[in-house]
N, C-alpha and C. Protein backbone atom coordinates (compact mmCIF):
# COMPACT_ATOMS: atom_id res chain seq x y z
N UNK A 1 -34.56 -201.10 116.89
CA UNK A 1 -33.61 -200.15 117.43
C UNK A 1 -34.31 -199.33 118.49
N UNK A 2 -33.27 -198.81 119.50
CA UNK A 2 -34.18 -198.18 120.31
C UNK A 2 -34.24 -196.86 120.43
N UNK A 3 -34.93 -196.12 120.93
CA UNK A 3 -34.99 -194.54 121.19
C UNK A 3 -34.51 -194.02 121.29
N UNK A 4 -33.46 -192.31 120.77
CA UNK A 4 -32.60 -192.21 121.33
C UNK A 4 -33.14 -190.61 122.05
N UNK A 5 -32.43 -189.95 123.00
CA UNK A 5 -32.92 -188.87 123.62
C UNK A 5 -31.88 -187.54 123.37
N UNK A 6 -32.01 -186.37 123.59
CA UNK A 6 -31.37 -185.52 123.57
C UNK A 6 -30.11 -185.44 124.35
N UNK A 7 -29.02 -186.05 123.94
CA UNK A 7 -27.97 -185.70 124.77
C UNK A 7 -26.93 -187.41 124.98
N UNK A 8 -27.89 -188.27 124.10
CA UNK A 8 -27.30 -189.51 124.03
C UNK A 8 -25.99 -189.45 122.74
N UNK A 9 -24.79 -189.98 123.66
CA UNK A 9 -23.79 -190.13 122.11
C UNK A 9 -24.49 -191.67 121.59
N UNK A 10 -24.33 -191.16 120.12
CA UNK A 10 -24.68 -191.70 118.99
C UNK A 10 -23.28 -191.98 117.95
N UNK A 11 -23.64 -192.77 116.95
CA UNK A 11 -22.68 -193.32 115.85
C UNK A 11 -23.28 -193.47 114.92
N UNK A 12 -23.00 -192.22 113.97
CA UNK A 12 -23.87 -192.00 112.22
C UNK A 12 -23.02 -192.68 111.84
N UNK A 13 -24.08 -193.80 111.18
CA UNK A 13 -23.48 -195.04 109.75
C UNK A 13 -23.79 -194.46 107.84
N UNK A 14 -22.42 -194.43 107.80
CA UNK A 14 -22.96 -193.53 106.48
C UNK A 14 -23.55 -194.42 105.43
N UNK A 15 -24.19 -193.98 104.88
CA UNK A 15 -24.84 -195.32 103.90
C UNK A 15 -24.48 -194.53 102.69
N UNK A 16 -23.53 -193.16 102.49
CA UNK A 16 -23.41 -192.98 100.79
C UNK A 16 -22.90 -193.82 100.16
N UNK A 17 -23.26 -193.83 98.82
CA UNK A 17 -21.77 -194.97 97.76
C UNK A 17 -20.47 -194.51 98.15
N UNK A 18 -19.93 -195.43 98.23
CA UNK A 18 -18.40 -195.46 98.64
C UNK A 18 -17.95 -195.04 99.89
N UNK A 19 -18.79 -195.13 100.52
CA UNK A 19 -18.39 -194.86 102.11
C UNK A 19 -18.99 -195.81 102.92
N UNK A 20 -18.29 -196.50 104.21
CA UNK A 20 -19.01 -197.40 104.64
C UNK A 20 -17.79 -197.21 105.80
N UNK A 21 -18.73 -196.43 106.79
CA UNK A 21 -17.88 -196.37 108.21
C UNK A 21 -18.58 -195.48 109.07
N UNK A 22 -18.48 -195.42 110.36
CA UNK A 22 -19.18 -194.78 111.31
C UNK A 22 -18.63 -193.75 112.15
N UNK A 23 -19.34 -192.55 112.71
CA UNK A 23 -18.85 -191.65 113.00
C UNK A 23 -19.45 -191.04 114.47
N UNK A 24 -18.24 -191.60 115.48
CA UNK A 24 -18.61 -190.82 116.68
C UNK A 24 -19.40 -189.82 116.38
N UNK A 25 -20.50 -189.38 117.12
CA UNK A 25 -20.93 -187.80 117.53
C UNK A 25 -20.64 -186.68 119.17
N UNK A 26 -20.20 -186.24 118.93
CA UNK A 26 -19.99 -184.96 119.78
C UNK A 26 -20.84 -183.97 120.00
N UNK A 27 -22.04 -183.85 120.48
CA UNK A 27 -23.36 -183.26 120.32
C UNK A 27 -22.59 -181.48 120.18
N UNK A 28 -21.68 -181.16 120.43
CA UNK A 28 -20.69 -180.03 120.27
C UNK A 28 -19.95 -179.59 118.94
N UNK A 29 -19.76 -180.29 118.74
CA UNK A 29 -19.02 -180.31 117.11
C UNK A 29 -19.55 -180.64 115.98
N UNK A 30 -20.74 -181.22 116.10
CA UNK A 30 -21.07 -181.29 114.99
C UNK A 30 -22.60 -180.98 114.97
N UNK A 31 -23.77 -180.44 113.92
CA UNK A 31 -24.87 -180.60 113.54
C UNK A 31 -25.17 -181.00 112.07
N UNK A 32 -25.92 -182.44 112.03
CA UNK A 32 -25.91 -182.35 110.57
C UNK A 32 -27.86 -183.16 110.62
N UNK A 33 -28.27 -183.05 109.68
CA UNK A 33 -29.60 -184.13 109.67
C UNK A 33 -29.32 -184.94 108.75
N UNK A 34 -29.61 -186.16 109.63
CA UNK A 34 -29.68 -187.30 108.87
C UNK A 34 -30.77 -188.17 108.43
N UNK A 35 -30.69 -189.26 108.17
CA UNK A 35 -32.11 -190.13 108.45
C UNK A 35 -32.10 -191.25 109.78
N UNK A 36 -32.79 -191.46 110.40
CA UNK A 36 -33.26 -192.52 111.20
C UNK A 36 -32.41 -193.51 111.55
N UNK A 37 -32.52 -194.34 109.82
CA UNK A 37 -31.65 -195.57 110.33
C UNK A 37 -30.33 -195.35 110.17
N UNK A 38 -29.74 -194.28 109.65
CA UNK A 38 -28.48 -194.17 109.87
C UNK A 38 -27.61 -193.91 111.35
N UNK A 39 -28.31 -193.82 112.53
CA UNK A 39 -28.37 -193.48 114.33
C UNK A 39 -27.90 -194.93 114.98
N UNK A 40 -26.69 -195.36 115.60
CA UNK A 40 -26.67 -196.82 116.29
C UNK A 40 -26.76 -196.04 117.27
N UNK A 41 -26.39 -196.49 118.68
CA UNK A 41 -25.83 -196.32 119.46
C UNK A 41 -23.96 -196.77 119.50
N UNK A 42 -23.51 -196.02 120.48
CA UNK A 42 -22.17 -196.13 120.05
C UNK A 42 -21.50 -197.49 120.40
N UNK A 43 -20.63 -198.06 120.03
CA UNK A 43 -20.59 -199.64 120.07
C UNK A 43 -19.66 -199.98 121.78
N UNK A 44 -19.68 -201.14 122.15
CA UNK A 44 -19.49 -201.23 123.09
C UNK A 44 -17.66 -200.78 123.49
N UNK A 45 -17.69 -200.41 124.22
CA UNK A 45 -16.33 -200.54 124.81
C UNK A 45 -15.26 -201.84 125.12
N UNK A 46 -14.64 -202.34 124.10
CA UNK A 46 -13.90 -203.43 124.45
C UNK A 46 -12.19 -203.11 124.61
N UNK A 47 -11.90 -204.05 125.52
CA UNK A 47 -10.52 -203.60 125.55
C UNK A 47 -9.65 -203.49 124.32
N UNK A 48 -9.08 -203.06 124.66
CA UNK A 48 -7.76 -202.47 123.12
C UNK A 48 -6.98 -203.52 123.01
N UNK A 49 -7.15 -204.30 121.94
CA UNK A 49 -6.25 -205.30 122.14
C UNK A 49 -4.53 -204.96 121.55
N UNK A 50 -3.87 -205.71 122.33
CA UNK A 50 -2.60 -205.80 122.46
C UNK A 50 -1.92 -206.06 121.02
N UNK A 51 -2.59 -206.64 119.67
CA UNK A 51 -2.14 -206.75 118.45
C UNK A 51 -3.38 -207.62 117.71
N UNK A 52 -3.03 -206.97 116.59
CA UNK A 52 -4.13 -207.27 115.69
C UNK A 52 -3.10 -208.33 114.29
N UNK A 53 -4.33 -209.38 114.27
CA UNK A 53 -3.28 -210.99 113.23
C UNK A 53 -3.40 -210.66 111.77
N UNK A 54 -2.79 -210.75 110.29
CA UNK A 54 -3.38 -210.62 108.82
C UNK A 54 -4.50 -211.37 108.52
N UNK A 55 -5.73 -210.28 108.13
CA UNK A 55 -7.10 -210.40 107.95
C UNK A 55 -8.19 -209.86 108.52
N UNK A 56 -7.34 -209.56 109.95
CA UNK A 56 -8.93 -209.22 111.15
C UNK A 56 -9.24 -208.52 110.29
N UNK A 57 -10.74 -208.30 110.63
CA UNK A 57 -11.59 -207.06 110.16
C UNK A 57 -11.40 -205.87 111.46
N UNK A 58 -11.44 -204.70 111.00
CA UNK A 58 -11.02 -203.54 111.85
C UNK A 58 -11.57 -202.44 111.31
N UNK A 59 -11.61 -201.50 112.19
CA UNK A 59 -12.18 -199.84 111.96
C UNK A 59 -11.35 -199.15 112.39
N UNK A 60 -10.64 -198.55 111.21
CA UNK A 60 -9.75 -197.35 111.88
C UNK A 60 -10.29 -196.22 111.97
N UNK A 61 -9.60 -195.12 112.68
CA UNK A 61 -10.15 -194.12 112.70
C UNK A 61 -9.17 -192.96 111.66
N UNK A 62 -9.83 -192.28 111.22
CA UNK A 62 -9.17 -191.39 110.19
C UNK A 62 -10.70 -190.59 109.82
N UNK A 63 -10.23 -189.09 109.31
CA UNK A 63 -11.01 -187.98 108.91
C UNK A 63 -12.35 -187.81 109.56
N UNK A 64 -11.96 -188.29 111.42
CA UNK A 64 -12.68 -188.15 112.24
C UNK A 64 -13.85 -189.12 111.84
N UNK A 65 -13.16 -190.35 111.44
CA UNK A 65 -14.97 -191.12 111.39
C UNK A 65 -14.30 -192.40 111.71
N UNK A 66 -14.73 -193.74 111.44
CA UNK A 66 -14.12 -194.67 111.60
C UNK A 66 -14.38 -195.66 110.26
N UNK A 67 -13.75 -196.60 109.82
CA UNK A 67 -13.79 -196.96 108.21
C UNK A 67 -13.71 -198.44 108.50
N UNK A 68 -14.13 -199.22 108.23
CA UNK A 68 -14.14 -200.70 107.91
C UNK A 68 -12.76 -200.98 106.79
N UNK A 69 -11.80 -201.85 107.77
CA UNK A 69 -10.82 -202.78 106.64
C UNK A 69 -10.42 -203.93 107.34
N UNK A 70 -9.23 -204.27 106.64
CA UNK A 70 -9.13 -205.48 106.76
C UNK A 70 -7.27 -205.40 107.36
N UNK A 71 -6.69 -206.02 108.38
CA UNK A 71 -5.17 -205.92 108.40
C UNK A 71 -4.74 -206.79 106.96
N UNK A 72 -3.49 -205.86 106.36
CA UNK A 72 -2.75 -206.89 105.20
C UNK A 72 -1.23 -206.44 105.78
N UNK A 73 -0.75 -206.46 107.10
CA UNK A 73 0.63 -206.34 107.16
C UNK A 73 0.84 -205.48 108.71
N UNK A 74 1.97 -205.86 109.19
CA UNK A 74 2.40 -205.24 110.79
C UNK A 74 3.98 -204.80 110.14
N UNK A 75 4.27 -203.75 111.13
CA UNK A 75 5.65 -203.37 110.96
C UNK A 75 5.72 -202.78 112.66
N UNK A 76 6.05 -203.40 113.67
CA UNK A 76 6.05 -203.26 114.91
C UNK A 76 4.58 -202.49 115.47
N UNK A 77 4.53 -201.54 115.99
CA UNK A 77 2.95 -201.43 116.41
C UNK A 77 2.31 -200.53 115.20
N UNK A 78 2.14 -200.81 113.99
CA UNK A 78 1.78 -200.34 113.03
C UNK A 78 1.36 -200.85 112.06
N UNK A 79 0.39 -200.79 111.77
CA UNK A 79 -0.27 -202.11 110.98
C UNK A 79 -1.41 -201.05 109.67
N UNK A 80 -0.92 -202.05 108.61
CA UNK A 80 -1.30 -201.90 107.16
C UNK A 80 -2.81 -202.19 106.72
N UNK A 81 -3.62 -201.22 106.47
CA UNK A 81 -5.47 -201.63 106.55
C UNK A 81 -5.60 -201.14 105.10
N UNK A 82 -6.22 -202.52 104.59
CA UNK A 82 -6.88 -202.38 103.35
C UNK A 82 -8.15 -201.98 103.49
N UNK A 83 -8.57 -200.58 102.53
CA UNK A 83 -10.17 -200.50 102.46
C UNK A 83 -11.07 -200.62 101.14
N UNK A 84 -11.74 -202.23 101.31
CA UNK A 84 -12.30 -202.61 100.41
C UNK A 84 -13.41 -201.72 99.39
N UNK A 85 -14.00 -200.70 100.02
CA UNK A 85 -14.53 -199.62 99.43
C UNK A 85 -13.51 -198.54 98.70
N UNK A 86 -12.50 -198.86 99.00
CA UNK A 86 -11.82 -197.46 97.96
C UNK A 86 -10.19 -197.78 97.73
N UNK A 87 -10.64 -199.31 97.44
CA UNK A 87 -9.44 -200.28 97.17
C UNK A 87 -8.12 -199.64 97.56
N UNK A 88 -7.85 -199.14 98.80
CA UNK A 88 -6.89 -198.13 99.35
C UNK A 88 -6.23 -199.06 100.56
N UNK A 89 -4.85 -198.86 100.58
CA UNK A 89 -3.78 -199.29 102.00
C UNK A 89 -3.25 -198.06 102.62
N UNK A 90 -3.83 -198.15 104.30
CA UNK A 90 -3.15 -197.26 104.75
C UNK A 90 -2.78 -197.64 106.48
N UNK A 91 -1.40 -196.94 106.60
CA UNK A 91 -0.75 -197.40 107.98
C UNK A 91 -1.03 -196.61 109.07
N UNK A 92 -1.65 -197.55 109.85
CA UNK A 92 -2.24 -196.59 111.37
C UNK A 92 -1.41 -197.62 112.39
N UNK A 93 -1.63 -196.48 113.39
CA UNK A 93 -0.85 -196.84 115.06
C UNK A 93 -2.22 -197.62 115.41
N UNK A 94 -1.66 -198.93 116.36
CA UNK A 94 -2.43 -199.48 117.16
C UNK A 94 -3.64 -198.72 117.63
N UNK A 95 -3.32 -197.41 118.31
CA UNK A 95 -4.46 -197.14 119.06
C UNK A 95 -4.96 -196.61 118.20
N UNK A 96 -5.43 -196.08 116.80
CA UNK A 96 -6.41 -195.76 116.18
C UNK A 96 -6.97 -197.11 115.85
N UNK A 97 -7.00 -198.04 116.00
CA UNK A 97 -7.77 -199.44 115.71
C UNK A 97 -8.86 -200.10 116.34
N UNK A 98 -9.56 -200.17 116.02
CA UNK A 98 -10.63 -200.96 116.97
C UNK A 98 -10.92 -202.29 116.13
N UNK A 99 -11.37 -203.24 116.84
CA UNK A 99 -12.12 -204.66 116.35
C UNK A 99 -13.77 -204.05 115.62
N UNK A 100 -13.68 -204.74 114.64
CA UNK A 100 -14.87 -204.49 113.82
C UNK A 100 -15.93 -205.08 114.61
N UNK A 101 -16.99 -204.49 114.75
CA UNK A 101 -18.32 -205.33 115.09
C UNK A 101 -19.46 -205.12 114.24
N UNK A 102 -20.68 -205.36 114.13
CA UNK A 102 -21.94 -205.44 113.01
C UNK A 102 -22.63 -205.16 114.27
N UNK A 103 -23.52 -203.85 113.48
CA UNK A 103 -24.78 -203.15 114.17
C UNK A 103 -26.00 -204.55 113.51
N UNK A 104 -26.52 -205.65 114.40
CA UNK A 104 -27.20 -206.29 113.43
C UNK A 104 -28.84 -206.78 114.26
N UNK A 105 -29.49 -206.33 114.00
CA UNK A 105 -30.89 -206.39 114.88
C UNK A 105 -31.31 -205.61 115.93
N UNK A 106 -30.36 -204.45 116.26
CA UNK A 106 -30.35 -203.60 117.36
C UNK A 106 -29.55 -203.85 118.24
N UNK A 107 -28.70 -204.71 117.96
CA UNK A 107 -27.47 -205.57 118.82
C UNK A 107 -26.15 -205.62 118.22
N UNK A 108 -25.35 -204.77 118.85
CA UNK A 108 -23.46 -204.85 118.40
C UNK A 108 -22.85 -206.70 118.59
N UNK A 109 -22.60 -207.03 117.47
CA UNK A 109 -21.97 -208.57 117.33
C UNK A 109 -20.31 -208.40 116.78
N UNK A 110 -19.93 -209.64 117.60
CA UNK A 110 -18.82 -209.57 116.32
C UNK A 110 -19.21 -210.07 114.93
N UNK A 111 -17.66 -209.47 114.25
CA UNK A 111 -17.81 -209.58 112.44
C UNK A 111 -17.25 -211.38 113.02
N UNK A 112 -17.11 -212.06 111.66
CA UNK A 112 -16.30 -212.91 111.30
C UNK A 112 -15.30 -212.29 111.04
N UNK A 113 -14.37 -212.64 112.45
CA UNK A 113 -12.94 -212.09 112.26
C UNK A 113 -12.03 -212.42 110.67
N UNK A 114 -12.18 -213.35 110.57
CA UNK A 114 -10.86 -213.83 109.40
C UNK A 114 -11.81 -214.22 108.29
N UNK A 115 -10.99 -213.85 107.13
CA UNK A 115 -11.43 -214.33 105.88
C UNK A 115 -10.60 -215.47 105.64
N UNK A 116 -11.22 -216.01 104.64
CA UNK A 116 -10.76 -217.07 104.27
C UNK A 116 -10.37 -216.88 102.44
């Protein structure tokens, strides 16, 4: 991983039990200490896609952080995210959605979109 400097946005990966999602930083809003490897850099900018299929893996955003699930359902631009950590369904607007990616060697990848 690489260095980060005073004034770089960052994305704290929470590693408590039962949480597993990442959280913009706002060098303004927030101060907290963390550890090390919990620091990515923030993931790349990809376009917003136009609709998400049952299964993608996705990160919504909610309670200002972003959460790893899975789509289980659309109802026009509104789509149903299961979160496997807190066996929970909940309905977000398109634009709180992003495509999941894996922080994995110091390099943002895609997930394996679809389960099987």
């Amino acid at each position: 991983m690489g260095e980060f400097v005073e004034g770089d946005l960052v994305e704290v990966c929470s590693k408590e039990d039962g949480l597993l999602g990442g959280q913009g930083e706002d060098p303004q809003a927030l101060v907290e200490t963390i550890s090390a490897d919990e620091i990515r850099p923030m993931p790349p900018k990809l376009s917003q896609p136009s609709m998400f299929s049952l299964h993608d893996k996705v990160d919504a955003f909610d309670l200002d952080a972003w959460w790893f699930g899975k789509i289980t359902g659309q109802e026009g631009d509104t789509y149903s995210v299961y979160f496997p950590t807190t066996n929970d369904v909940c309905k977000y607007p398109l634009q709180r959605l992003r495509r999941h990616l894996e922080f994995v060697n110091g390099q943002w990848v895609p997930s394996t979109t679809r389960q099987r």
